[in-house]
C-alpha atoms as a PDB file:
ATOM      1  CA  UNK A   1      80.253  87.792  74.676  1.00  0.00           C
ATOM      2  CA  UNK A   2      83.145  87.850  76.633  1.00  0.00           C
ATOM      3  CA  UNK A   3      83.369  85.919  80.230  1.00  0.00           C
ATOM      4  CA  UNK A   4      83.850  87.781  83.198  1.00  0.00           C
ATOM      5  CA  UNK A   5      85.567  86.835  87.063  1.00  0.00           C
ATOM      6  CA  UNK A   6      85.589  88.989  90.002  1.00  0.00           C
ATOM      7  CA  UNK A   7      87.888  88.355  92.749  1.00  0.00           C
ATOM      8  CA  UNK A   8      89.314  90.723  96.150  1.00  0.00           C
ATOM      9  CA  UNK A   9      85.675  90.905  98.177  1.00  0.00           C
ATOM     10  CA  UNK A  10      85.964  90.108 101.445  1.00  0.00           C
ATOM     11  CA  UNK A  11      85.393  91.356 104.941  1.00  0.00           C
ATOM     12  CA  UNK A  12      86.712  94.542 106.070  1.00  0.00           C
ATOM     13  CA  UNK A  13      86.314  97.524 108.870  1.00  0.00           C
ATOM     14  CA  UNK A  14      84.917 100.544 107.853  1.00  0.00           C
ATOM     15  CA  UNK A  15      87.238 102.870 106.521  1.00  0.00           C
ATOM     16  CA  UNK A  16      89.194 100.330 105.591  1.00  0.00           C
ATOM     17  CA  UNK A  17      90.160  99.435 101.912  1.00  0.00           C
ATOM     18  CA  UNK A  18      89.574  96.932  99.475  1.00  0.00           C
ATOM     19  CA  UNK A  19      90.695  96.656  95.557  1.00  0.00           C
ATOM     20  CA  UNK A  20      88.226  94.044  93.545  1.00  0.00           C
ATOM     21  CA  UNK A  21      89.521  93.076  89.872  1.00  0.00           C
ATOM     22  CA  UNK A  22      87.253  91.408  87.099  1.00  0.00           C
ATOM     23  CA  UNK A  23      88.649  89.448  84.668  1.00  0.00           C
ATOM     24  CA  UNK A  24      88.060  89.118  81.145  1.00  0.00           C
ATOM     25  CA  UNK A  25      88.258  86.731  78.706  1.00  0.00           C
ATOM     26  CA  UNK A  26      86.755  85.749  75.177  1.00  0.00           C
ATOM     27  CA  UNK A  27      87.080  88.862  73.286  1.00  0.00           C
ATOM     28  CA  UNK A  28      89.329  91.612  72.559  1.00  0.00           C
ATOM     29  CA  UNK A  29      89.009  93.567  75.798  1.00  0.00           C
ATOM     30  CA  UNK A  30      89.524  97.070  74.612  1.00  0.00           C
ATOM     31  CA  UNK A  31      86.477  96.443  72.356  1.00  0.00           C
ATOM     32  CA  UNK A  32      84.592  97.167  75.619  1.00  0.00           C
ATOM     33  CA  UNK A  33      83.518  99.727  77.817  1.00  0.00           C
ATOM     34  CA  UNK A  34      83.725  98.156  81.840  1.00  0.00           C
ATOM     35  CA  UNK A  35      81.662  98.518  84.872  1.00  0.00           C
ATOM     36  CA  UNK A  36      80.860  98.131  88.192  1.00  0.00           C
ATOM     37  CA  UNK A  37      77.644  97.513  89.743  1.00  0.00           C
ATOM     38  CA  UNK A  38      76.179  96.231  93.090  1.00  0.00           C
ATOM     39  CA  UNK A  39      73.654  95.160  94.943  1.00  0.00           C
ATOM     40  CA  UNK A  40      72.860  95.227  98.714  1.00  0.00           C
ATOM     41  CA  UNK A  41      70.030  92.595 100.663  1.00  0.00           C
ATOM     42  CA  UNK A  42      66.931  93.406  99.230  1.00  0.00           C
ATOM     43  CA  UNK A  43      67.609  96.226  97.395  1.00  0.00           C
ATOM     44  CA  UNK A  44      68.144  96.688  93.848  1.00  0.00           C
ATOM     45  CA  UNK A  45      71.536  96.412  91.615  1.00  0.00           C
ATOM     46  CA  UNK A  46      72.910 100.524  91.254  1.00  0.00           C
ATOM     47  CA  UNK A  47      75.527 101.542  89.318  1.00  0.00           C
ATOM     48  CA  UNK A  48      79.000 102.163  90.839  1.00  0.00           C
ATOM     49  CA  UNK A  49      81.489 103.114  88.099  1.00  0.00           C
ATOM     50  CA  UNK A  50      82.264 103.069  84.625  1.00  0.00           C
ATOM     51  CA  UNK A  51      85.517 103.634  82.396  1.00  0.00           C
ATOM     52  CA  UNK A  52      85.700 103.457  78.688  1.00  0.00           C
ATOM     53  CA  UNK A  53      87.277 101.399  76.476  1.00  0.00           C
ATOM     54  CA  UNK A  54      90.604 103.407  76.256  1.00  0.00           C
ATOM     55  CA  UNK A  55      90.377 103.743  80.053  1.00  0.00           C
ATOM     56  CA  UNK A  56      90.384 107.808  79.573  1.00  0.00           C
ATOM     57  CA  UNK A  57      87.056 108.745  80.959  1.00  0.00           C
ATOM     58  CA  UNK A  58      85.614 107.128  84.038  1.00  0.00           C
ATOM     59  CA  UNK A  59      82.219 108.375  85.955  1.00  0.00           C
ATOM     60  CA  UNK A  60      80.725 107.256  89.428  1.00  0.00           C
ATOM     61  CA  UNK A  61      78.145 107.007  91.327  1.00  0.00           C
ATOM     62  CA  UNK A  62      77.362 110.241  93.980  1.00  0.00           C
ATOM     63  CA  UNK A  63      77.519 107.659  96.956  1.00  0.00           C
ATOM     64  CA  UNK A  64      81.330 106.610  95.774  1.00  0.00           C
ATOM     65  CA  UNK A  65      82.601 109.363  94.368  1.00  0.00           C
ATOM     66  CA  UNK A  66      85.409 110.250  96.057  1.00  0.00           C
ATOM     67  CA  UNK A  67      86.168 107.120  97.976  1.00  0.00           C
ATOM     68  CA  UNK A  68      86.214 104.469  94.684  1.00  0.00           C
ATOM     69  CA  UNK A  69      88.433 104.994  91.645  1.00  0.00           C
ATOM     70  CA  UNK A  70      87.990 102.668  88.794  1.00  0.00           C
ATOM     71  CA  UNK A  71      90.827 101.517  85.872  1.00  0.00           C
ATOM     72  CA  UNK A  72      91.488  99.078  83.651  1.00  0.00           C
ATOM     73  CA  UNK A  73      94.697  97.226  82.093  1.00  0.00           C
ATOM     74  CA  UNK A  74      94.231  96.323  78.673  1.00  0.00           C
ATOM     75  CA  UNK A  75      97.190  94.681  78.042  1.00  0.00           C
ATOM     76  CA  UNK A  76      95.858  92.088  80.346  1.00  0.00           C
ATOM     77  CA  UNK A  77      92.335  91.997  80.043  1.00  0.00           C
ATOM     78  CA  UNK A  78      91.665  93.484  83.702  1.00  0.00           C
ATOM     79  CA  UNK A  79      89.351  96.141  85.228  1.00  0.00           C
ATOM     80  CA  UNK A  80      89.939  96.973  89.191  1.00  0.00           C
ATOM     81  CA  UNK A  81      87.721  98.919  91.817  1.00  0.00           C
ATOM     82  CA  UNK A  82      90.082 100.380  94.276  1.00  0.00           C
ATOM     83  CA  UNK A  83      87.692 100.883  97.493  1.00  0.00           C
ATOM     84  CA  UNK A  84      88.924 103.373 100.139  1.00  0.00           C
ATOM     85  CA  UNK A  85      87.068 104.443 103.264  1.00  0.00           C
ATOM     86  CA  UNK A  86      84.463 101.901 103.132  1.00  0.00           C
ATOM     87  CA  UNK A  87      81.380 102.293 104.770  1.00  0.00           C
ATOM     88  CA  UNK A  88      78.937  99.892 105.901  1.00  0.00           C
ATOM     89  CA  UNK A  89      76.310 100.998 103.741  1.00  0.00           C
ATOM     90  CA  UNK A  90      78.770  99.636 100.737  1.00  0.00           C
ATOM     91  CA  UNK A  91      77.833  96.065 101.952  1.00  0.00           C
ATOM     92  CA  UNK A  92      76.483  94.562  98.964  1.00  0.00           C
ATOM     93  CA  UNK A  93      77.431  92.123  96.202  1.00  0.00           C
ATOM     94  CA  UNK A  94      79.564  93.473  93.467  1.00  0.00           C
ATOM     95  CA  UNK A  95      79.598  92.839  89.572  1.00  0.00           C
ATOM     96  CA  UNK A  96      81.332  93.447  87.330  1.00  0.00           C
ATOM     97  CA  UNK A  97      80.107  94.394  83.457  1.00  0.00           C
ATOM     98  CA  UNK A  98      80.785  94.885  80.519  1.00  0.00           C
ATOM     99  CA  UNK A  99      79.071  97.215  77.544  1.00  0.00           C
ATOM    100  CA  UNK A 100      80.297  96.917  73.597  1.00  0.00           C
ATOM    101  CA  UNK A 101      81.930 100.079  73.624  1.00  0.00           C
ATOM    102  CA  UNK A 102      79.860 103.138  72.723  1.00  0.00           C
ATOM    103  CA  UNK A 103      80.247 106.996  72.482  1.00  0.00           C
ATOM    104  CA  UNK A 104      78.241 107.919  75.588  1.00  0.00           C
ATOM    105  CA  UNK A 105      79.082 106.566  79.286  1.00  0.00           C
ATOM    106  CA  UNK A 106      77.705 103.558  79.836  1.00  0.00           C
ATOM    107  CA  UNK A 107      76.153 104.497  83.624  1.00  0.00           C
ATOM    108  CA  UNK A 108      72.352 101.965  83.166  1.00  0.00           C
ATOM    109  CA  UNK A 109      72.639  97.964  83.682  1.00  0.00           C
ATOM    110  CA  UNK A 110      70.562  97.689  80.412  1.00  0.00           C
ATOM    111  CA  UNK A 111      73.700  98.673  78.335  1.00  0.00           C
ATOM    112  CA  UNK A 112      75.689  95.381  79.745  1.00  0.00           C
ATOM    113  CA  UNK A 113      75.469  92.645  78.070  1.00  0.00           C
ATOM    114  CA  UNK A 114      78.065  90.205  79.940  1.00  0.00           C
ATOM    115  CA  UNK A 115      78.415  89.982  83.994  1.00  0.00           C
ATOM    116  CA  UNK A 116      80.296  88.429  86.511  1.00  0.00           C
ATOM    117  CA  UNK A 117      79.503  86.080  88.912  1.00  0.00           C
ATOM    118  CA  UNK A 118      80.025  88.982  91.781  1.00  0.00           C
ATOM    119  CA  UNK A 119      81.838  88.733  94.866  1.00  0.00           C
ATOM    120  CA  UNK A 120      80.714  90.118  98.276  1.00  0.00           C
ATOM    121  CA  UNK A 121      81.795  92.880  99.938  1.00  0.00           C
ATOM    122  CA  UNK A 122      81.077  93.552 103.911  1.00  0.00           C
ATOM    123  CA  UNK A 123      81.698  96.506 105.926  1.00  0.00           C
ATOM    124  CA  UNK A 124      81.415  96.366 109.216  1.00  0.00           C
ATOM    125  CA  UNK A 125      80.890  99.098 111.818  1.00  0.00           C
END
């Protein structure tokens, strides 16, 4: 499996910005489809984003769409989540994931098989 870090959470205003990066180690990166995933106060983990192993095709979530754009680095082993015009309903804890790469878009948690520790993200009003 390959070991995952998140870093960047933090506090910030809404409609501000944040950019959270995940990296990886263990494996050859680019053998690995990436996501992001998150999970507010008693509510379940949702999907965010994903992006493919050759960082060509990315999909989102409705709620980001838009506002979050996903992309990765291969050379050195790094995915990112650039946040713009944050809301306070994207207060939540954020993972990163990763998924042996596949052929379809990895968008369900059950198709991860290594995650981060997470790092928190607040939005306030």
């Amino acid at each position: 499996q390959v070991q995952l870090v998140e870093s960047g959470g933090g506090l910030v205003q809404a409609g501000g910005s944040l950019r959270l990066s995940c990296a990886a180690s263990g494996r050859t990166f680019n053998n690995y489809d990436m996501g992001w995933f998150r999970q507010a106060p008693g509510k379940e983990r949702e999907f965010v984003a994903t992006i493919m192993w050759s960082g060509g095709i990315t999909y989102y979530a409705s709620a980001v769409k838009g506002r979050f754009t996903i992309s990765r680095d291969n050379a050195k082993n790094l995915v990112y989540l650039q946040m713009n015009s944050l809301k306070p309903e994207d207060t939540a804890v954020y993972y990163c994931a990763a998924a042996t790469r596949g052929i379809t878009l990895a968008t369900t948690d059950r198709r991860y098989n290594s995650w981060g520790q997470g790092t928190q993200v607040t939005v306030s009003s």
